[in-house]
Protein backbone atom coordinates (compact mmCIF):
# COMPACT_ATOMS: atom_id res chain seq x y z
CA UNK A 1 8.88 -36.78 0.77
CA UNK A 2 12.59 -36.21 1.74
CA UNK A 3 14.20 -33.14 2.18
CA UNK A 4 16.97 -33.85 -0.57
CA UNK A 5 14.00 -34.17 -3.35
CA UNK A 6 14.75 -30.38 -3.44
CA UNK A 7 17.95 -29.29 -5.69
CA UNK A 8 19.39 -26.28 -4.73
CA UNK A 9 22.08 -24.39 -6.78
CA UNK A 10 23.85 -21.08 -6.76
CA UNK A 11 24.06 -21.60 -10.82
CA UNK A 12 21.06 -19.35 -12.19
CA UNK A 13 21.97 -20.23 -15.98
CA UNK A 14 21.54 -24.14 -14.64
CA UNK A 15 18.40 -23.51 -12.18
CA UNK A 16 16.50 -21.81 -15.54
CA UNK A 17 17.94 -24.44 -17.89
CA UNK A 18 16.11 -26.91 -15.73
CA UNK A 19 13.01 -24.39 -14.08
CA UNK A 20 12.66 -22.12 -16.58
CA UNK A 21 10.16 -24.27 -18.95
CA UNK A 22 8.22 -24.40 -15.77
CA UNK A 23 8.27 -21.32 -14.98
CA UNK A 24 7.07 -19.78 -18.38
CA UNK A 25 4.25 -22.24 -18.46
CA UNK A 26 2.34 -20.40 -16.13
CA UNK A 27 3.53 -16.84 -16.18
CA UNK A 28 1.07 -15.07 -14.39
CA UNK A 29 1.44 -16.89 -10.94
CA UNK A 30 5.09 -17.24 -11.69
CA UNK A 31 5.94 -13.22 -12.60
CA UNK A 32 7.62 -13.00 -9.81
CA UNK A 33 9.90 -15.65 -10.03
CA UNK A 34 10.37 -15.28 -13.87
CA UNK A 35 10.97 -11.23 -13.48
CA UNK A 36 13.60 -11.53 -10.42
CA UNK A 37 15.61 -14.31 -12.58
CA UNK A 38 15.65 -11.90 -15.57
CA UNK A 39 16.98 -9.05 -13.30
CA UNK A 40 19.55 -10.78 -12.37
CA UNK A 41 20.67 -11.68 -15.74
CA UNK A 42 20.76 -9.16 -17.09
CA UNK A 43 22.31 -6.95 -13.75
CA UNK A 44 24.31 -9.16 -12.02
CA UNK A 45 24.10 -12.05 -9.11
CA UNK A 46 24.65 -9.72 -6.67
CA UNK A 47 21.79 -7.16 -7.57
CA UNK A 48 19.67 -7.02 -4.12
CA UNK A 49 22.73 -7.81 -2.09
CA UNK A 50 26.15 -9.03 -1.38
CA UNK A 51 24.86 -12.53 -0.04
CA UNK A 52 24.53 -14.92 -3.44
CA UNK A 53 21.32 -15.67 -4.10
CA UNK A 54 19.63 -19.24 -3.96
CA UNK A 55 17.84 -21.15 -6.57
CA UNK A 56 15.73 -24.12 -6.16
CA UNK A 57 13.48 -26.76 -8.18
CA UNK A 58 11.79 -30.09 -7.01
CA UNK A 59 11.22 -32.82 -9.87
CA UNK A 60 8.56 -35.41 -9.49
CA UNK A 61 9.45 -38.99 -10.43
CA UNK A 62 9.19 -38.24 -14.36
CA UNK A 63 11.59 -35.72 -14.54
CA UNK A 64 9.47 -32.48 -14.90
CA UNK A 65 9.81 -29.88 -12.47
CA UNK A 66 6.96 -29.04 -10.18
CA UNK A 67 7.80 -26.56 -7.93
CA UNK A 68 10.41 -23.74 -7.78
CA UNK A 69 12.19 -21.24 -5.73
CA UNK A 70 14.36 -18.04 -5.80
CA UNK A 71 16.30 -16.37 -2.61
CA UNK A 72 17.53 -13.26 -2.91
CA UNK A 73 19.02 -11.71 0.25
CA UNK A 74 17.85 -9.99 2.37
CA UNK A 75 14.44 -10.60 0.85
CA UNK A 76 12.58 -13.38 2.10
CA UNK A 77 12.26 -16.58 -0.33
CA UNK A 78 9.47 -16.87 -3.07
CA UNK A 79 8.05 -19.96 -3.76
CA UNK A 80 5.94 -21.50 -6.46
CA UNK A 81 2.53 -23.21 -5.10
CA UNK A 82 3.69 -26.17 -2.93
CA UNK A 83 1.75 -29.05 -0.78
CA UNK A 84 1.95 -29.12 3.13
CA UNK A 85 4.28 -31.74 2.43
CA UNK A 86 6.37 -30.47 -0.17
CA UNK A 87 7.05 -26.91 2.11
CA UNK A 88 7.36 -28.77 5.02
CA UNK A 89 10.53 -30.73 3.17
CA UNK A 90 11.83 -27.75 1.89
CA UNK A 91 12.06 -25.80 5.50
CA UNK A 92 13.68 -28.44 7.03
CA UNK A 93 16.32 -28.61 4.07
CA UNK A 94 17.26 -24.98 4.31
CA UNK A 95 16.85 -25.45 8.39
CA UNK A 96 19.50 -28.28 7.94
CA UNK A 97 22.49 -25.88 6.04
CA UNK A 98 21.55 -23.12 8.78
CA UNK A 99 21.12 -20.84 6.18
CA UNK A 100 18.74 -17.98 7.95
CA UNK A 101 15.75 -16.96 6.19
CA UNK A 102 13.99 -13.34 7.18
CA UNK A 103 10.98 -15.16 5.82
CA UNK A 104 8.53 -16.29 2.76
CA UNK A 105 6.38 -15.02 0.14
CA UNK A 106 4.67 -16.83 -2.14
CA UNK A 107 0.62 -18.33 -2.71
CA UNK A 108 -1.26 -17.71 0.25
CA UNK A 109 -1.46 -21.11 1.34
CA UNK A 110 1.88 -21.95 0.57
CA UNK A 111 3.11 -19.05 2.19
CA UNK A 112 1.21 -19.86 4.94
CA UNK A 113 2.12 -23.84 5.01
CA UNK A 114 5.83 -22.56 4.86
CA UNK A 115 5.88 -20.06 7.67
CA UNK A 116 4.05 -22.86 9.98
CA UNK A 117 6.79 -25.60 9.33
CA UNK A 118 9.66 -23.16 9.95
CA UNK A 119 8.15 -22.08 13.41
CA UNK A 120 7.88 -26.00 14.04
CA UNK A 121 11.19 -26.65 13.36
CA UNK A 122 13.16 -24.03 14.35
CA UNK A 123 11.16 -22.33 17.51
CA UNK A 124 11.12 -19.26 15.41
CA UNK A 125 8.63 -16.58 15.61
CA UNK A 126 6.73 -15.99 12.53
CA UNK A 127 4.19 -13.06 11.74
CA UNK A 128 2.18 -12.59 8.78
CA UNK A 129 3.51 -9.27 6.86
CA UNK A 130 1.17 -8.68 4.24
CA UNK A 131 -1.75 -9.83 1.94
CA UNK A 132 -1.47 -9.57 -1.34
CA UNK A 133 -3.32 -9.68 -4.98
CA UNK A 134 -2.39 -10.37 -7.96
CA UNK A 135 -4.34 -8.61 -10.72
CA UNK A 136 -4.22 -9.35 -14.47
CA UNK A 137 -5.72 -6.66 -16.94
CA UNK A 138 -8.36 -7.26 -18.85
CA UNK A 139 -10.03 -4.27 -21.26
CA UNK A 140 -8.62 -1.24 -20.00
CA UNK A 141 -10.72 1.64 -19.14
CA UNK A 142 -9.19 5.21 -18.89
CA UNK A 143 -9.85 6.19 -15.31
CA UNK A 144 -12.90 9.28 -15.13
CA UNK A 145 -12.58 11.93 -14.41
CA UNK A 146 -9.22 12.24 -16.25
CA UNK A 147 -6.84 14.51 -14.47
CA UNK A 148 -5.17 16.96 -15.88
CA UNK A 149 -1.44 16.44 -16.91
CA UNK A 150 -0.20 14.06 -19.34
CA UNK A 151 2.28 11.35 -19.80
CA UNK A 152 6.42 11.11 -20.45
CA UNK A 153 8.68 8.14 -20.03
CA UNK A 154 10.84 9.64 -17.27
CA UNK A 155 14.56 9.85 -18.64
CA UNK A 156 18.19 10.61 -17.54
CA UNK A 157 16.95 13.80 -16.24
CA UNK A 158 14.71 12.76 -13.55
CA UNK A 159 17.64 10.53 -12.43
CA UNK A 160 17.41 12.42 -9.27
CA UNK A 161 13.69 12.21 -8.76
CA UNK A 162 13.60 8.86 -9.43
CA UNK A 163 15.41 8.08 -6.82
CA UNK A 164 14.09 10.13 -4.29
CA UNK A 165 10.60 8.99 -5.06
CA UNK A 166 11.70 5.34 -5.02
CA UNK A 167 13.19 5.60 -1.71
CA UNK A 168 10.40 7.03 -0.48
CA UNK A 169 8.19 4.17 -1.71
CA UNK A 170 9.95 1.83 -0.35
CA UNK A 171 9.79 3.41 3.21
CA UNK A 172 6.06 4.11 3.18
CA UNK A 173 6.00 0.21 2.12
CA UNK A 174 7.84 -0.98 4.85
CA UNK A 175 9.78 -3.52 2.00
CA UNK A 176 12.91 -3.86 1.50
CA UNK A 177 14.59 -2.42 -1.20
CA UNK A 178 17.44 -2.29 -3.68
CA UNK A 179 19.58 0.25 -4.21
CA UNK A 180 17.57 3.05 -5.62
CA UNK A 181 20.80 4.50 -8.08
CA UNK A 182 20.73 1.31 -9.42
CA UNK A 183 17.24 0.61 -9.88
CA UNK A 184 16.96 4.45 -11.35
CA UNK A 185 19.38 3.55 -14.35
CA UNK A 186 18.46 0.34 -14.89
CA UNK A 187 14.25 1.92 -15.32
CA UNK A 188 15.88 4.41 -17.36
CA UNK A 189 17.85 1.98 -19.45
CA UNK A 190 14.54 0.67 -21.27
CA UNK A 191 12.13 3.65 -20.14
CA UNK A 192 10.44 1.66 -17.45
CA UNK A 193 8.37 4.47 -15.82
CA UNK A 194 6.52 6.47 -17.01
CA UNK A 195 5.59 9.72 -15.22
CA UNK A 196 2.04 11.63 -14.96
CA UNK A 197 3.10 15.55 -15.10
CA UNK A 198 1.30 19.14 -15.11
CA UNK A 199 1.50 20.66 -19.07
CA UNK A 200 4.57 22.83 -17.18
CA UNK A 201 6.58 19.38 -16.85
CA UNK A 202 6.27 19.27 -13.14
CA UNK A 203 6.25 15.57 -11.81
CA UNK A 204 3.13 14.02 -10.00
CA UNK A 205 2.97 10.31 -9.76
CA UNK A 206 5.15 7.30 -11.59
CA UNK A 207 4.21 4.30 -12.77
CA UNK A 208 7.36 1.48 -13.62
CA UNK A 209 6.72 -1.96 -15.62
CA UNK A 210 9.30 -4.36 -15.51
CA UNK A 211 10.98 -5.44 -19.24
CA UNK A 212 8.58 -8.05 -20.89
CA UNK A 213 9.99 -11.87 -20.28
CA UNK A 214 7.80 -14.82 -20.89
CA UNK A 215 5.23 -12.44 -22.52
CA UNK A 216 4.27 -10.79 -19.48
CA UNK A 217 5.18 -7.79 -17.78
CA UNK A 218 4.72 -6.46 -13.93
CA UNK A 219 3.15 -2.54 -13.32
CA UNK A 220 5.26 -1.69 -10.29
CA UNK A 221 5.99 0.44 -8.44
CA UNK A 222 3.30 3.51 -8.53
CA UNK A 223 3.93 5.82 -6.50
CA UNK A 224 2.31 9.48 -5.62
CA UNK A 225 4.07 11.80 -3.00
CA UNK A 226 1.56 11.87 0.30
CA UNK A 227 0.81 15.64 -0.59
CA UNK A 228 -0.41 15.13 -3.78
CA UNK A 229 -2.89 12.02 -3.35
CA UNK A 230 -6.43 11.53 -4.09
CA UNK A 231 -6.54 13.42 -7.22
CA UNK A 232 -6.14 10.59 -10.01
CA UNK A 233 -2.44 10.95 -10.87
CA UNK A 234 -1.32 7.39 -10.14
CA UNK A 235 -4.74 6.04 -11.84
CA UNK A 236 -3.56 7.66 -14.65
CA UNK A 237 0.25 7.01 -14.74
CA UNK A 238 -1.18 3.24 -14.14
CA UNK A 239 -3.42 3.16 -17.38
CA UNK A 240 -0.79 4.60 -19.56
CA UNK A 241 2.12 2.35 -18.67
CA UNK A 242 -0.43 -0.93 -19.01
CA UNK A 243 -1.43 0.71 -22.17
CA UNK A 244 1.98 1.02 -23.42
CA UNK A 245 2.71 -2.83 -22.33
CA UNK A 246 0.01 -4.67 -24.39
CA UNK A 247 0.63 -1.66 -27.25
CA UNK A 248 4.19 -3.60 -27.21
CA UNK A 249 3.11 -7.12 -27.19
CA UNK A 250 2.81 -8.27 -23.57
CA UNK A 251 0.30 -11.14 -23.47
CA UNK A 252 0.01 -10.86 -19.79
CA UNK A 253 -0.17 -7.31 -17.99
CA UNK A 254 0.14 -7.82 -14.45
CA UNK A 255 -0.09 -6.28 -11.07
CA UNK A 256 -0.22 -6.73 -7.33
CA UNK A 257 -1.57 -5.11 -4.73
CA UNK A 258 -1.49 -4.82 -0.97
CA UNK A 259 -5.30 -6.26 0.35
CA UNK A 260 -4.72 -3.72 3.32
CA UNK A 261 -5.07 -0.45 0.94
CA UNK A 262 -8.69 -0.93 -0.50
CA UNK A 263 -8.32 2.13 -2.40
CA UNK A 264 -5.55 0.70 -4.72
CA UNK A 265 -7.75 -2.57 -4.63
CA UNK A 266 -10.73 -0.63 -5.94
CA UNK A 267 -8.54 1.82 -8.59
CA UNK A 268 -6.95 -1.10 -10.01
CA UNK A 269 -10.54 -2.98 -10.57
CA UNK A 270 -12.20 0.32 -12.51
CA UNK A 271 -9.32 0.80 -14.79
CA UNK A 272 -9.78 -2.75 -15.82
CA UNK A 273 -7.49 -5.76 -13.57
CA UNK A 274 -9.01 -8.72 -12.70
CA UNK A 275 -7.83 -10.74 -9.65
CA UNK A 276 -5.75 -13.74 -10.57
CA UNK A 277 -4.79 -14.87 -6.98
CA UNK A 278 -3.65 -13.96 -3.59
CA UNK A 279 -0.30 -14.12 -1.94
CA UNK A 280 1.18 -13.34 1.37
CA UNK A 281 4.42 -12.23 2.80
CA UNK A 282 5.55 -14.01 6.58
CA UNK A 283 8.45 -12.19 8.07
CA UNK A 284 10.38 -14.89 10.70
CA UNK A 285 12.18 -13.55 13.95
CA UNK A 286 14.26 -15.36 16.79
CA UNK A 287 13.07 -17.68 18.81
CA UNK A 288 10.31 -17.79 20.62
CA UNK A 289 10.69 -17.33 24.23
């Protein structure tokens, strides 16, 4: 296949008037995709940057779309499951605008297919981030023992500690990360996390969802400050927030986790999340010398 088989477009009301059937057909493997695209709507272009992001579709020869792809600097760029063929088209059309890439995410193979074609065509170095899985719930379970505390949808109050707490997630994560004032708001906007809290009202863990979009909806982050660990309070934030998603109408409740941190992997499984598929991250360098 040629490299031009692959539209791209700065126009994200044209890439999901042509992608966005596509997309919604299998949410699931596409919540990334589908959950970035409705940021952005609803937040601005320039949400997770000042560079404008990148959209991208390939059609096959009857018109329908088959693959997909969203850029959003300085993340890397997601793609939707691709042949060898098909990624190895698509690197060497972003290698020919020089536009830089800090790397891919996306299937695991395709992830993988990707970051092997842009370290043979550009001499780059290329090193595998992380592993991923995706998890979709299936009958929840509330985690035992329970701990104590209970639940709130954090509000403009914890403004503050949402921020501080999402900062800090996204340091111990090593990702990169919007700007946590605006991320704060916009969670608070539509009560997107929900806290786990002593019956005082002090603040343990948090659990976020992304707003519902092609019926499903994403559980992250969850996060628990180091000292406070190992005693059930993110298990429980978890199960409350997924509860509160399918209590709303989400067909799909979704997660993903990092394969590196087995305890997440194994929390995840007893409260009821099923693996759907793994992913990987690739984060590309200079060239190699």
């Amino acid at each position: 296949m040629r490299p031009d088989d692959w539209y791209l477009t700065e126009d994200l009301d044209e890439f999901l008037a042509r992608a966005g059937g596509f997309l919604r057909s299998r949410p699931a493997l596409h919540t990334v995709p589908l959950t970035v695209a409705d940021a952005l709507r609803r937040r601005g272009l320039h949400l997770y940057g000042e560079e404008a992001p990148v959209f991208g579709l390939r059609e096959a020869d009857d018109g329908t779309v088959r693959a997909a792809l969203i850029h959003t600097p300085p993340f890397p760029v997601h793609v939707t499951a691709l042949t060898p063929r098909e990624a190895d088209a698509l690197v060497v059309r972003f290698a020919g605008l020089g536009r830089p890439l800090p790397g891919v995410s996306g299937p695991q193979e395709t992830a993988e297919s990707f970051a092997a074609a842009w370290r043979r065509h550009t001499g780059a170095a290329v090193a595998l981030d992380q592993r991923q899985r995706l998890y979709r719930l299936g009958e929840l379970t509330a985690p035992e023992p329970r701990p104590q505390g209970r639940a709130r949808i954090a509000g403009p109050g914890d403004r503050d500690l949402l921020i501080r707490w999402f900062e800090e997630f996204v340091k111990s994560t090593g990702s990169v990360g919007q700007d946590a004032g605006n991320w704060a708001d916009a969670r608070i906007s539509y009560g997107g996390v929900t806290l786990w809290e002593t019956a005082d009202g002090t603040p343990l863990a948090m659990a976020g969802a992304t707003p519902e979009t092609a019926g499903q909806v994403r559980i992250a982050p969850v996060y628990t400050p180091a000292g406070l660990r190992g005693r059930g309070y993110a298990g429980a934030a978890t199960a409350e927030v997924s509860r509160a998603a399918r209590e709303a109408g989400a067909a799909e409740v979704l997660l993903f986790t990092d394969l590196g941190n087995p305890t997440s992997n194994g929390l995840y499984q007893r409260i009821g999340y099923r693996p759907v598929a793994d992913f990987t991250v690739w984060r590309f360098g200079g060239a190699e010398g």
